[in-house]
PDB file of N, CA and C in Angstrom:
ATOM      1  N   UNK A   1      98.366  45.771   7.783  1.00  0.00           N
ATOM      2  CA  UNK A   1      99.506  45.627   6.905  1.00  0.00           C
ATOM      3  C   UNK A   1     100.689  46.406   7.470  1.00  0.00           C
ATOM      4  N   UNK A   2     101.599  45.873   7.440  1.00  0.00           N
ATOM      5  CA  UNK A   2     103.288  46.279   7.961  1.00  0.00           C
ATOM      6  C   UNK A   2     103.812  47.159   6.712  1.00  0.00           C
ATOM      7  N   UNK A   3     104.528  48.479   6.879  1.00  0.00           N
ATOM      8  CA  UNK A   3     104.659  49.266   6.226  1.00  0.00           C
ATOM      9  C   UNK A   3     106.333  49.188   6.535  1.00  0.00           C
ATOM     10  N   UNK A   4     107.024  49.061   5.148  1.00  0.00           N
ATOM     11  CA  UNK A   4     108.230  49.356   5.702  1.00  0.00           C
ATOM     12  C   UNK A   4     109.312  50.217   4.503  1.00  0.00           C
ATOM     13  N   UNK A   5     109.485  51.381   5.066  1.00  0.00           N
ATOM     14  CA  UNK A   5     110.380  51.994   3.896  1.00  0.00           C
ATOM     15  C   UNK A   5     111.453  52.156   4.380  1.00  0.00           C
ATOM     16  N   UNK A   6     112.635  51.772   3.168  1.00  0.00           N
ATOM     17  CA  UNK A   6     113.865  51.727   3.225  1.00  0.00           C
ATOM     18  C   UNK A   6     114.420  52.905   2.614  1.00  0.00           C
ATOM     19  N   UNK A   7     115.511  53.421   3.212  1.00  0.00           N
ATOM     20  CA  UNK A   7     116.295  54.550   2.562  1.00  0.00           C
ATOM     21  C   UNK A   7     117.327  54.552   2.541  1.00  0.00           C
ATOM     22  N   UNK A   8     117.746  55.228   1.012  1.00  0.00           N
ATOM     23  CA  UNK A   8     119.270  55.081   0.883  1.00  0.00           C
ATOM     24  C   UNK A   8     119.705  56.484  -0.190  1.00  0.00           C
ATOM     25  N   UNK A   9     120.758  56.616  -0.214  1.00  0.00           N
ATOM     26  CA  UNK A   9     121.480  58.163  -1.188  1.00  0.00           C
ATOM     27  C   UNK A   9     120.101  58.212  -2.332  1.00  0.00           C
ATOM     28  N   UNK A  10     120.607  57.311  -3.053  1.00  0.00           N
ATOM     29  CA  UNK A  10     119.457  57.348  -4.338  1.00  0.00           C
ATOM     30  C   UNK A  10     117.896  56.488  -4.145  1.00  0.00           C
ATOM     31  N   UNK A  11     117.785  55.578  -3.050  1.00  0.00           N
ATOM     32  CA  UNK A  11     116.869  54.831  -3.340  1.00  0.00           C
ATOM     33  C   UNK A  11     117.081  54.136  -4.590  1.00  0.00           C
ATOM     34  N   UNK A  12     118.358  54.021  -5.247  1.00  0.00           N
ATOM     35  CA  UNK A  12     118.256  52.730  -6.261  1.00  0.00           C
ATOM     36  C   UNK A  12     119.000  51.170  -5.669  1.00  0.00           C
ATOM     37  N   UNK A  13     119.867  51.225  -4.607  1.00  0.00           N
ATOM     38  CA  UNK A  13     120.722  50.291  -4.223  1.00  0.00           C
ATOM     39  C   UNK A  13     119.271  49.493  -2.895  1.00  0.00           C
ATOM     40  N   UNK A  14     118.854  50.346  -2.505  1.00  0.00           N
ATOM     41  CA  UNK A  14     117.680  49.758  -1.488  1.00  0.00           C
ATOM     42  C   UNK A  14     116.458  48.886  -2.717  1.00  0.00           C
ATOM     43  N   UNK A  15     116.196  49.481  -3.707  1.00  0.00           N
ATOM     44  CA  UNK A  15     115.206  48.742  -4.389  1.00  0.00           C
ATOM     45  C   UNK A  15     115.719  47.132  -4.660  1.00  0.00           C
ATOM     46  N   UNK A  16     116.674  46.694  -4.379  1.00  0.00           N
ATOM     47  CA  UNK A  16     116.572  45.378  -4.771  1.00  0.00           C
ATOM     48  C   UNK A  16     116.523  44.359  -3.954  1.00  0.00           C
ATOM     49  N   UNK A  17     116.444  45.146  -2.060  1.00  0.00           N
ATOM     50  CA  UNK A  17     116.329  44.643  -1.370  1.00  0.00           C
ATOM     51  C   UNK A  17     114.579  44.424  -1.091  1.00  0.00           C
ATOM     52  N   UNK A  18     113.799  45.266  -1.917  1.00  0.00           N
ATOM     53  CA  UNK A  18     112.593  45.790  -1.684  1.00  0.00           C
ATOM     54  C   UNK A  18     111.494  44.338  -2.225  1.00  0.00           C
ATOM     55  N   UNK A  19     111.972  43.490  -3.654  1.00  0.00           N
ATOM     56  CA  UNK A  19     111.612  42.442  -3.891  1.00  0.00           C
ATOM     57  C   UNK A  19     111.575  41.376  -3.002  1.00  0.00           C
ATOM     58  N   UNK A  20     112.730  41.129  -2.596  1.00  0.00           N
ATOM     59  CA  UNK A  20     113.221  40.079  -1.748  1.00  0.00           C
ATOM     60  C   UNK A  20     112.448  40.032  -0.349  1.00  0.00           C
ATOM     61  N   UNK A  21     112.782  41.232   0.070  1.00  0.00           N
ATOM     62  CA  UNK A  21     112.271  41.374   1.593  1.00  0.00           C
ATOM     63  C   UNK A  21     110.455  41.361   1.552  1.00  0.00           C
ATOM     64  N   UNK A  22     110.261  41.457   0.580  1.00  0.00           N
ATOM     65  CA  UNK A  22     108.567  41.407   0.487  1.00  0.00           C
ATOM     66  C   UNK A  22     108.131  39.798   0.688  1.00  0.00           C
ATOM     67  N   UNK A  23     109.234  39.005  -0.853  1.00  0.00           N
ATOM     68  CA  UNK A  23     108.567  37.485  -0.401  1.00  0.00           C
ATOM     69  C   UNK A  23     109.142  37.167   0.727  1.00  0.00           C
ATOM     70  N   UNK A  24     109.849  37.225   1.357  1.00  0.00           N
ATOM     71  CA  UNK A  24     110.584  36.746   2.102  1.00  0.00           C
ATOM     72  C   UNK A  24     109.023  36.734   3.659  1.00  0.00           C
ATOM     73  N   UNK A  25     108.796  38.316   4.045  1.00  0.00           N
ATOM     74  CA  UNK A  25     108.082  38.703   5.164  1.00  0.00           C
ATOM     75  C   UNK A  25     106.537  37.573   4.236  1.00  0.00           C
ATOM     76  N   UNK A  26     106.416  37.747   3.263  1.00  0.00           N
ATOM     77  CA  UNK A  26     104.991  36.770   3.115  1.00  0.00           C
ATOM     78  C   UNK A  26     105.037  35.276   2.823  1.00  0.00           C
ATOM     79  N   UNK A  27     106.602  35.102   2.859  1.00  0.00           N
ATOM     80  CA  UNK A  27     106.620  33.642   2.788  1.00  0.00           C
ATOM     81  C   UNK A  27     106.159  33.193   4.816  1.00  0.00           C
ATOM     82  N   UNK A  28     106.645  33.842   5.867  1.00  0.00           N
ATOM     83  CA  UNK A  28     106.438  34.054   6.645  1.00  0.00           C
ATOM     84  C   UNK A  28     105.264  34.585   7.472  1.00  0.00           C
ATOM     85  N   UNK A  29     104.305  34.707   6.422  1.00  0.00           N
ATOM     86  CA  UNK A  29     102.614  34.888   6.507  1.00  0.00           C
ATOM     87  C   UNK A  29     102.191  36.489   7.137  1.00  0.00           C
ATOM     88  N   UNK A  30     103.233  37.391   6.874  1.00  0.00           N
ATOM     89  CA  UNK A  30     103.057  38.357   7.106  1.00  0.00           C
ATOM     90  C   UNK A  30     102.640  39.764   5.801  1.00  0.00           C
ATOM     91  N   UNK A  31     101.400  40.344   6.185  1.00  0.00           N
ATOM     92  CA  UNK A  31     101.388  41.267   4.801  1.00  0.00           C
ATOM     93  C   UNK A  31     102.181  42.405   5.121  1.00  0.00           C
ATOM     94  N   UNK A  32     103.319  43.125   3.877  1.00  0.00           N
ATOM     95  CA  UNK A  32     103.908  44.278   4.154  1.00  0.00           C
ATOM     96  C   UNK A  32     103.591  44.741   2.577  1.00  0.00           C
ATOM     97  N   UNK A  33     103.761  46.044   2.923  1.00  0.00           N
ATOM     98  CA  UNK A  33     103.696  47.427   1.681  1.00  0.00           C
ATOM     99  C   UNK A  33     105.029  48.030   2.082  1.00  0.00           C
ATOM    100  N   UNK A  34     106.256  47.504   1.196  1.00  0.00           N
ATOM    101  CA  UNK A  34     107.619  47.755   1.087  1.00  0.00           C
ATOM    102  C   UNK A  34     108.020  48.699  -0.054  1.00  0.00           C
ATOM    103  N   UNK A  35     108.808  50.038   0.332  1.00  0.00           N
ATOM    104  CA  UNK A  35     109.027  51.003  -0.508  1.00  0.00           C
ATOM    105  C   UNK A  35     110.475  51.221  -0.591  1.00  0.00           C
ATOM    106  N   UNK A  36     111.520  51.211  -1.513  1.00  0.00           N
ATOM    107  CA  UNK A  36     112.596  52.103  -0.973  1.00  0.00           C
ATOM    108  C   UNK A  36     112.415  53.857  -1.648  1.00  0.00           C
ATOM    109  N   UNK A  37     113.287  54.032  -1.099  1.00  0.00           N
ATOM    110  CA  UNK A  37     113.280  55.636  -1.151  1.00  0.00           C
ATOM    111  C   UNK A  37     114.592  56.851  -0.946  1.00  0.00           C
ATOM    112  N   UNK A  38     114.934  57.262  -1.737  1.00  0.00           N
ATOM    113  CA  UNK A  38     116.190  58.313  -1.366  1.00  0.00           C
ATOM    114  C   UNK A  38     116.066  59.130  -0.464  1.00  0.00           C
ATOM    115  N   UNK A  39     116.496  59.731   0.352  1.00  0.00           N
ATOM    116  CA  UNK A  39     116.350  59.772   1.737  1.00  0.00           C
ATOM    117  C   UNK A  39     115.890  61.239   1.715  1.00  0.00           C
ATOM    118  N   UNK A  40     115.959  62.085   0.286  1.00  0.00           N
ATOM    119  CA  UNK A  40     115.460  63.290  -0.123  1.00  0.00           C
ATOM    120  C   UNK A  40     114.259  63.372  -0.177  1.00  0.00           C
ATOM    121  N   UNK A  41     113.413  62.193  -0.225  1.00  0.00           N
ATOM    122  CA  UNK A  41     112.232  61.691  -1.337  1.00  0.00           C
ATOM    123  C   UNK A  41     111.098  60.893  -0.237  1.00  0.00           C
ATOM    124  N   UNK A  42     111.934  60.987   1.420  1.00  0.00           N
ATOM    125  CA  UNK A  42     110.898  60.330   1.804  1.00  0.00           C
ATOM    126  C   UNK A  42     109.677  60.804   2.760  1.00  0.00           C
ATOM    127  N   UNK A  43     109.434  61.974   2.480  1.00  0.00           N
ATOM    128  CA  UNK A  43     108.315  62.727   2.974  1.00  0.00           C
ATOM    129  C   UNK A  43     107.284  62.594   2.935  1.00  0.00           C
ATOM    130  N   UNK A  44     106.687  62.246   1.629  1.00  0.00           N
ATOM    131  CA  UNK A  44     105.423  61.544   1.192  1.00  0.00           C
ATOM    132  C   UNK A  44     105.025  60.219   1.799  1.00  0.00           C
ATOM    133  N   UNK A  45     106.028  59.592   2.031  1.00  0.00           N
ATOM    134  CA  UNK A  45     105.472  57.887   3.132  1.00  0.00           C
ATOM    135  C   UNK A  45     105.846  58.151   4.028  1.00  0.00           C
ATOM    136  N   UNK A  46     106.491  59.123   4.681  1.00  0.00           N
ATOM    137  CA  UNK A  46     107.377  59.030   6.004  1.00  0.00           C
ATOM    138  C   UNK A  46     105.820  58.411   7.236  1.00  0.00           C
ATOM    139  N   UNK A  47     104.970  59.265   6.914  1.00  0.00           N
ATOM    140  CA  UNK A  47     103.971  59.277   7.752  1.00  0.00           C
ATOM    141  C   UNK A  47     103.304  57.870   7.995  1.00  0.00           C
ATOM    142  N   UNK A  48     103.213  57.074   7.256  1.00  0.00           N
ATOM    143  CA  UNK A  48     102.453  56.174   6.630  1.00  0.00           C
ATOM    144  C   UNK A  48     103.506  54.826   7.027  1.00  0.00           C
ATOM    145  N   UNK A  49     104.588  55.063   7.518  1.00  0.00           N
ATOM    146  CA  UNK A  49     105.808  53.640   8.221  1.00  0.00           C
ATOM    147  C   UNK A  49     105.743  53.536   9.085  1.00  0.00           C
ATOM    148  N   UNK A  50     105.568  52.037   9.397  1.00  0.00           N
ATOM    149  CA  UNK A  50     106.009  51.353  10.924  1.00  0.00           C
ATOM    150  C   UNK A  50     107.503  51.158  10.844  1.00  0.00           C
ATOM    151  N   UNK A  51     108.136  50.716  10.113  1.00  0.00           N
ATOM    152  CA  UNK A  51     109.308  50.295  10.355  1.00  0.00           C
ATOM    153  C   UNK A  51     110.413  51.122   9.227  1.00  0.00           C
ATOM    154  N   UNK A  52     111.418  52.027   9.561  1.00  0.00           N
ATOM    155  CA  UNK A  52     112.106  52.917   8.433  1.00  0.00           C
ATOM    156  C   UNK A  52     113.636  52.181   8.672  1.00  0.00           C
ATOM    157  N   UNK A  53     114.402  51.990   7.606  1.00  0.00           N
ATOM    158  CA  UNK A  53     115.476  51.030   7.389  1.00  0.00           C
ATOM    159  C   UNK A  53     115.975  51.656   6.762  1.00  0.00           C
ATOM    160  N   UNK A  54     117.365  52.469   7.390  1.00  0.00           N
ATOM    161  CA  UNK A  54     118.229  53.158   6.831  1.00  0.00           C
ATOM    162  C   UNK A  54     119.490  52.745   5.832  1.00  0.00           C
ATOM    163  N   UNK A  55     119.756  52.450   4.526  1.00  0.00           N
ATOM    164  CA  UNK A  55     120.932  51.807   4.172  1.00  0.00           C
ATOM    165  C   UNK A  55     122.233  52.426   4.700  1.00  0.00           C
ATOM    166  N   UNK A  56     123.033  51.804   4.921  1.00  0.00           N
ATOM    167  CA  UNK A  56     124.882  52.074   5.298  1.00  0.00           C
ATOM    168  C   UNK A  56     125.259  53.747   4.918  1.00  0.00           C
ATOM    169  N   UNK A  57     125.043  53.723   3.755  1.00  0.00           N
ATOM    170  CA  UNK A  57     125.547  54.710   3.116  1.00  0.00           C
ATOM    171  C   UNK A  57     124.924  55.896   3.743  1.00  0.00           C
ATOM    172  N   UNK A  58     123.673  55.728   3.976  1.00  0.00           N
ATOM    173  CA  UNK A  58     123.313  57.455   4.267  1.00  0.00           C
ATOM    174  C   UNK A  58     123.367  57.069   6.392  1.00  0.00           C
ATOM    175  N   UNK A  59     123.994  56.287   6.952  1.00  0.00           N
ATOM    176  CA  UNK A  59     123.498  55.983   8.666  1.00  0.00           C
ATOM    177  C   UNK A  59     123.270  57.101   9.059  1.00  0.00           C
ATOM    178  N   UNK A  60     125.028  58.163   8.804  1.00  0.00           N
ATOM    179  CA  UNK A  60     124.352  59.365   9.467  1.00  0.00           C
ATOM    180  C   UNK A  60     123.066  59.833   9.587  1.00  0.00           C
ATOM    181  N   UNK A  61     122.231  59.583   8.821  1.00  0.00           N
ATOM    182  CA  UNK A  61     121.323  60.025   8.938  1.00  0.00           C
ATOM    183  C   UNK A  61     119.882  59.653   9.887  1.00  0.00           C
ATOM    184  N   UNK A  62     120.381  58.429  10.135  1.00  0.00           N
ATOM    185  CA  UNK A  62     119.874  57.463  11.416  1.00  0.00           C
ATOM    186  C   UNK A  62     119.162  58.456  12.810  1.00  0.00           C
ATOM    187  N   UNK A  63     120.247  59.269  13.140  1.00  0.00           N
ATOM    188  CA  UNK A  63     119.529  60.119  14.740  1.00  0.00           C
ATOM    189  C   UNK A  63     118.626  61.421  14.456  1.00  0.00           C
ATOM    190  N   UNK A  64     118.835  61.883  12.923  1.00  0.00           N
ATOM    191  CA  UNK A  64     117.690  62.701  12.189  1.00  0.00           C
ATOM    192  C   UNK A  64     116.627  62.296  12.385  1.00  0.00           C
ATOM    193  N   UNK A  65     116.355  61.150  11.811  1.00  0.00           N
ATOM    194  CA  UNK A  65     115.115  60.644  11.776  1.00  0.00           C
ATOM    195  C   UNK A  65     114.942  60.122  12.746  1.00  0.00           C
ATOM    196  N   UNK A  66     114.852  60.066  13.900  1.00  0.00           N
ATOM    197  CA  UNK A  66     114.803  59.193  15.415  1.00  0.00           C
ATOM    198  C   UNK A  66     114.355  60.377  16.118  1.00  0.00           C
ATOM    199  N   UNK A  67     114.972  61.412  15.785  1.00  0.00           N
ATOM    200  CA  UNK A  67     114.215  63.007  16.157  1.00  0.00           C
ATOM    201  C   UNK A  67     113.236  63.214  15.801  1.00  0.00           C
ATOM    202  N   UNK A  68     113.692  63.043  14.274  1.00  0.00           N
ATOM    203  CA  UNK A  68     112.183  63.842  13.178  1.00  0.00           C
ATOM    204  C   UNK A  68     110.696  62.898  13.958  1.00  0.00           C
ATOM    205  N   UNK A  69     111.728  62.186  13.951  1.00  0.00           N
ATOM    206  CA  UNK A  69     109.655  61.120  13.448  1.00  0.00           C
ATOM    207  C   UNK A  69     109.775  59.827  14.684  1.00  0.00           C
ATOM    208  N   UNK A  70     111.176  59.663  15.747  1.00  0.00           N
ATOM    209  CA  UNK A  70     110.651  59.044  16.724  1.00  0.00           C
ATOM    210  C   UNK A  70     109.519  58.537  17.505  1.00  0.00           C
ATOM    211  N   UNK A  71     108.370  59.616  17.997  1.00  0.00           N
ATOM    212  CA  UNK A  71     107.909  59.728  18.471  1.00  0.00           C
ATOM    213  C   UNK A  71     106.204  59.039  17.450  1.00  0.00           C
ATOM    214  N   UNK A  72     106.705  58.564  16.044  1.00  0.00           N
ATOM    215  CA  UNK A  72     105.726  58.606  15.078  1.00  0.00           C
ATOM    216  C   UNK A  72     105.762  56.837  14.503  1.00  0.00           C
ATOM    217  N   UNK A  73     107.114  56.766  14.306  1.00  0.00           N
ATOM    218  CA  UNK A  73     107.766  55.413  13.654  1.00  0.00           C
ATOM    219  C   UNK A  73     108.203  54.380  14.559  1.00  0.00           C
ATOM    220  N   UNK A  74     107.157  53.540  15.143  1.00  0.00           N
ATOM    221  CA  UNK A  74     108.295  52.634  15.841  1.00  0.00           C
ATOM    222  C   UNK A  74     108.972  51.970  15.838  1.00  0.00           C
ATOM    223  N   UNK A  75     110.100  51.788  14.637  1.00  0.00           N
ATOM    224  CA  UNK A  75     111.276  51.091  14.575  1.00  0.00           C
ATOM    225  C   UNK A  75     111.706  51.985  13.619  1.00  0.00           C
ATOM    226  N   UNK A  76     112.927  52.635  14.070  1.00  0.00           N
ATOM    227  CA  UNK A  76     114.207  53.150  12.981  1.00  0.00           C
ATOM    228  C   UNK A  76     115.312  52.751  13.606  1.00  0.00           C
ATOM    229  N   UNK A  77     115.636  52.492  12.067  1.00  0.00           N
ATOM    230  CA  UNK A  77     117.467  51.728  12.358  1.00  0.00           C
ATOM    231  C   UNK A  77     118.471  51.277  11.162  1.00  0.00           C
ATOM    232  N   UNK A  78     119.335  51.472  11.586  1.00  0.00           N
ATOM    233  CA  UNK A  78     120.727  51.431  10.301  1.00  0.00           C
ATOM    234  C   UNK A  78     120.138  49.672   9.740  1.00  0.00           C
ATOM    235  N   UNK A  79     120.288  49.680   8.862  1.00  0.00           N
ATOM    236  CA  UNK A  79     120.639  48.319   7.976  1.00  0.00           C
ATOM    237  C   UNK A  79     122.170  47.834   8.389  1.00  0.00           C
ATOM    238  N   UNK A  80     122.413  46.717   8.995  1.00  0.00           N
ATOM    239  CA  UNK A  80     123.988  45.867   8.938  1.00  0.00           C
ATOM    240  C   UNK A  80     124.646  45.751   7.887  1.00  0.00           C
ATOM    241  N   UNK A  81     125.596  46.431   7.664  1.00  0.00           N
ATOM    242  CA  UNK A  81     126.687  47.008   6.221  1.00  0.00           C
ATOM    243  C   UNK A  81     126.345  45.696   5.705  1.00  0.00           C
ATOM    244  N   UNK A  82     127.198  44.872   6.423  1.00  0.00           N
ATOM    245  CA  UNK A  82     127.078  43.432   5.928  1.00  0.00           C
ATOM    246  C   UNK A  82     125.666  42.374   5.469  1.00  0.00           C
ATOM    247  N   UNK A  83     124.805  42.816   5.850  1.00  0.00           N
ATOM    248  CA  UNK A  83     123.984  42.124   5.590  1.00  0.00           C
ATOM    249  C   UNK A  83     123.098  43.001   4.619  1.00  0.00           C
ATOM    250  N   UNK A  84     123.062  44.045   4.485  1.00  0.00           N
ATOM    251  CA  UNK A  84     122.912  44.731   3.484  1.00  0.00           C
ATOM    252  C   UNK A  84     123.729  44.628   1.719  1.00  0.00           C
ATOM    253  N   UNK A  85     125.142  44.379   2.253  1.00  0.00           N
ATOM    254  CA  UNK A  85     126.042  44.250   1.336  1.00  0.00           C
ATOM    255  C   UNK A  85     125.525  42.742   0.274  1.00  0.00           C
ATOM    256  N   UNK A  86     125.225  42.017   1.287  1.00  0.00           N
ATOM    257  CA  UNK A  86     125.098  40.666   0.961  1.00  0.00           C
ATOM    258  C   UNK A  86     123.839  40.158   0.811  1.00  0.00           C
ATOM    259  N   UNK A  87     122.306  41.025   0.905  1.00  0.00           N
ATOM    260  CA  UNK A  87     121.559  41.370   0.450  1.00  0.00           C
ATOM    261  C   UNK A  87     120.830  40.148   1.497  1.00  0.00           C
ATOM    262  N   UNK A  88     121.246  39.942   2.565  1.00  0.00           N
ATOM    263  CA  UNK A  88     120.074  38.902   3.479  1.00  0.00           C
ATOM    264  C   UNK A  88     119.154  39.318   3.964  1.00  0.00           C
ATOM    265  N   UNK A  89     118.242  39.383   3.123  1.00  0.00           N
ATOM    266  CA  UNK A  89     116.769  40.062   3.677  1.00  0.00           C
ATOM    267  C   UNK A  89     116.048  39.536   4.820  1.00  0.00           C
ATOM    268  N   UNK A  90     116.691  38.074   5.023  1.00  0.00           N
ATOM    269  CA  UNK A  90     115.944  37.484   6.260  1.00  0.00           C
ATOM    270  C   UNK A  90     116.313  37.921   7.461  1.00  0.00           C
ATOM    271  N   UNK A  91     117.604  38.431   7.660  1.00  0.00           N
ATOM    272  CA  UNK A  91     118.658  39.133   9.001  1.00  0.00           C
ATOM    273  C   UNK A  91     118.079  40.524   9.325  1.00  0.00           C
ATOM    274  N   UNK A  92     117.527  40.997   8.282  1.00  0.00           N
ATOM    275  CA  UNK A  92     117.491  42.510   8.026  1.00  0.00           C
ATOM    276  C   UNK A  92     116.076  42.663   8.759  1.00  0.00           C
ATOM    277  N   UNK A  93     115.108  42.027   7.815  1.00  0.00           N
ATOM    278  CA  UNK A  93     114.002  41.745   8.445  1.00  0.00           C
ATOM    279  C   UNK A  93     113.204  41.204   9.796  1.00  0.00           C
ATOM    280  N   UNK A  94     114.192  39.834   9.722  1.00  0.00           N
ATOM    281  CA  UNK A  94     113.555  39.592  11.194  1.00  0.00           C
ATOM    282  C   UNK A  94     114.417  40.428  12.466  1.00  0.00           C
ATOM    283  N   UNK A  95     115.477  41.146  12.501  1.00  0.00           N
ATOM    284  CA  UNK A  95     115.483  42.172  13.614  1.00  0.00           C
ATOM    285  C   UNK A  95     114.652  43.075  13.757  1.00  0.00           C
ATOM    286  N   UNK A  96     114.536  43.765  12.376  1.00  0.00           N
ATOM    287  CA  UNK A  96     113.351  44.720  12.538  1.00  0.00           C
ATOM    288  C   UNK A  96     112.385  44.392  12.936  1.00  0.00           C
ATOM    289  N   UNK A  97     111.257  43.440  12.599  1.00  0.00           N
ATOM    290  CA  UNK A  97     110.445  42.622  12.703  1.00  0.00           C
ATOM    291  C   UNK A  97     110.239  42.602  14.311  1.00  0.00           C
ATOM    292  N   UNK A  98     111.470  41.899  14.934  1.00  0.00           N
ATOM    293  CA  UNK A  98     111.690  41.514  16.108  1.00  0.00           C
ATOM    294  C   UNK A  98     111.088  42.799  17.070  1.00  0.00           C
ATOM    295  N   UNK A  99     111.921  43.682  16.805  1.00  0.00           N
ATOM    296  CA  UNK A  99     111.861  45.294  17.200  1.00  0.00           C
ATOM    297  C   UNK A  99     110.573  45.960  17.229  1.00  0.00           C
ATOM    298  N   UNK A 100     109.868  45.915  16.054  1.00  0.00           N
ATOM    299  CA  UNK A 100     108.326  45.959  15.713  1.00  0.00           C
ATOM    300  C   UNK A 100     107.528  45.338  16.714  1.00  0.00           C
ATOM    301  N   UNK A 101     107.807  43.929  16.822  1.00  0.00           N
ATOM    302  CA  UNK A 101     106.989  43.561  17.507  1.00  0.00           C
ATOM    303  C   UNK A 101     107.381  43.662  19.032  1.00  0.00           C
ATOM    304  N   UNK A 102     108.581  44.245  19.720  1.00  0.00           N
ATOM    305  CA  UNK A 102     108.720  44.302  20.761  1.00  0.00           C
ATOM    306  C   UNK A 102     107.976  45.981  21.693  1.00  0.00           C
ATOM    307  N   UNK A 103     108.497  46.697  20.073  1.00  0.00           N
ATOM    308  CA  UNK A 103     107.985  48.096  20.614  1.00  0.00           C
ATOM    309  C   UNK A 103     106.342  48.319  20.791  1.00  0.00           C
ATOM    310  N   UNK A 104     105.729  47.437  19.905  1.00  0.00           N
ATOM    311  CA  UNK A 104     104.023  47.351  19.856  1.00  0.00           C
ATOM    312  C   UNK A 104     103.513  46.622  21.616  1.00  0.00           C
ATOM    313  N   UNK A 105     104.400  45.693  22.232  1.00  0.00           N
ATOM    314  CA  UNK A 105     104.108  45.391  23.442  1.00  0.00           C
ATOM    315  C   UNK A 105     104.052  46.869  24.412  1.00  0.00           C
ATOM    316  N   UNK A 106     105.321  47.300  24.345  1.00  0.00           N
ATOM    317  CA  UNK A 106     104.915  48.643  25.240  1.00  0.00           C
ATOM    318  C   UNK A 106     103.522  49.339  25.042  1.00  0.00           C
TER     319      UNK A 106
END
C-alpha cells in the first residue's frame, strides 16, 4: 500500500484534497492510505510515507523536510499552487506517482 501524507499550515485546506486523491489513485487500481496533516502534527506518520506533498502555503518548508527525512521518504515535493488551488488531484498525483515510481527503480 502507497502511503501518502499531505501537509499544509492547518492540515484543514489539504483534507479535501485527501478524498479525491484517494478515488482518484484507486480508480487507477492503485491502493493508498492518504492523510493530510499540519505540518506541526506530522511526526507520528512522518515515518510511515512514501510520498510527502507539501501544500503552497507552508513550501518553505519543502528543503526541511528533504533534510529531515530525505534519506527516509522517497518523494517530497511542493504541491503546484495551481493545481492545488484548483484541486486536480489527477496532476498532483500522477507526478508524484510518476516520481515514486521512478525513485523505486534506483
Amino acid at each position: 500500500m502507497l502511503r501518502i501524507t499531505l501537509i499544509c499550515n492547518l492540515g484543514m485546506s489539504t483534507s479535501m484534497l485527501v478524498d479525491k486523491m484517494a478515488d482518484y489513485a484507486r480508480d487507477k487500481g492503485i491502493e493508498v492510505d492518504i492523510e493530510a496533516r499540519a505540518f506541526q502534527r506530522v511526526e507520528d506518520r512522518i515515518h510511515d510515507t512514501d510520498i510527502l506533498l507539501v501544500g503552497p502555503q507552508v513550501r518553505h518548508m519543502t528543503q526541511k523536510f528533504r533534510e529531515q527525512y530525505g534519506d527516509e521518504i522517497p518523494v517530497i515535493e511542493t504541491m503546484n499552487m495551481s493545481d492545488y488551488a484548483m484541486v486536480r488531484v489527477d496532476k498532483i498525483f500522477d507526478q508524484a506517482y510518476a516520481d515514486y515510481q521512478e525513485k523505486k527503480k534506483k
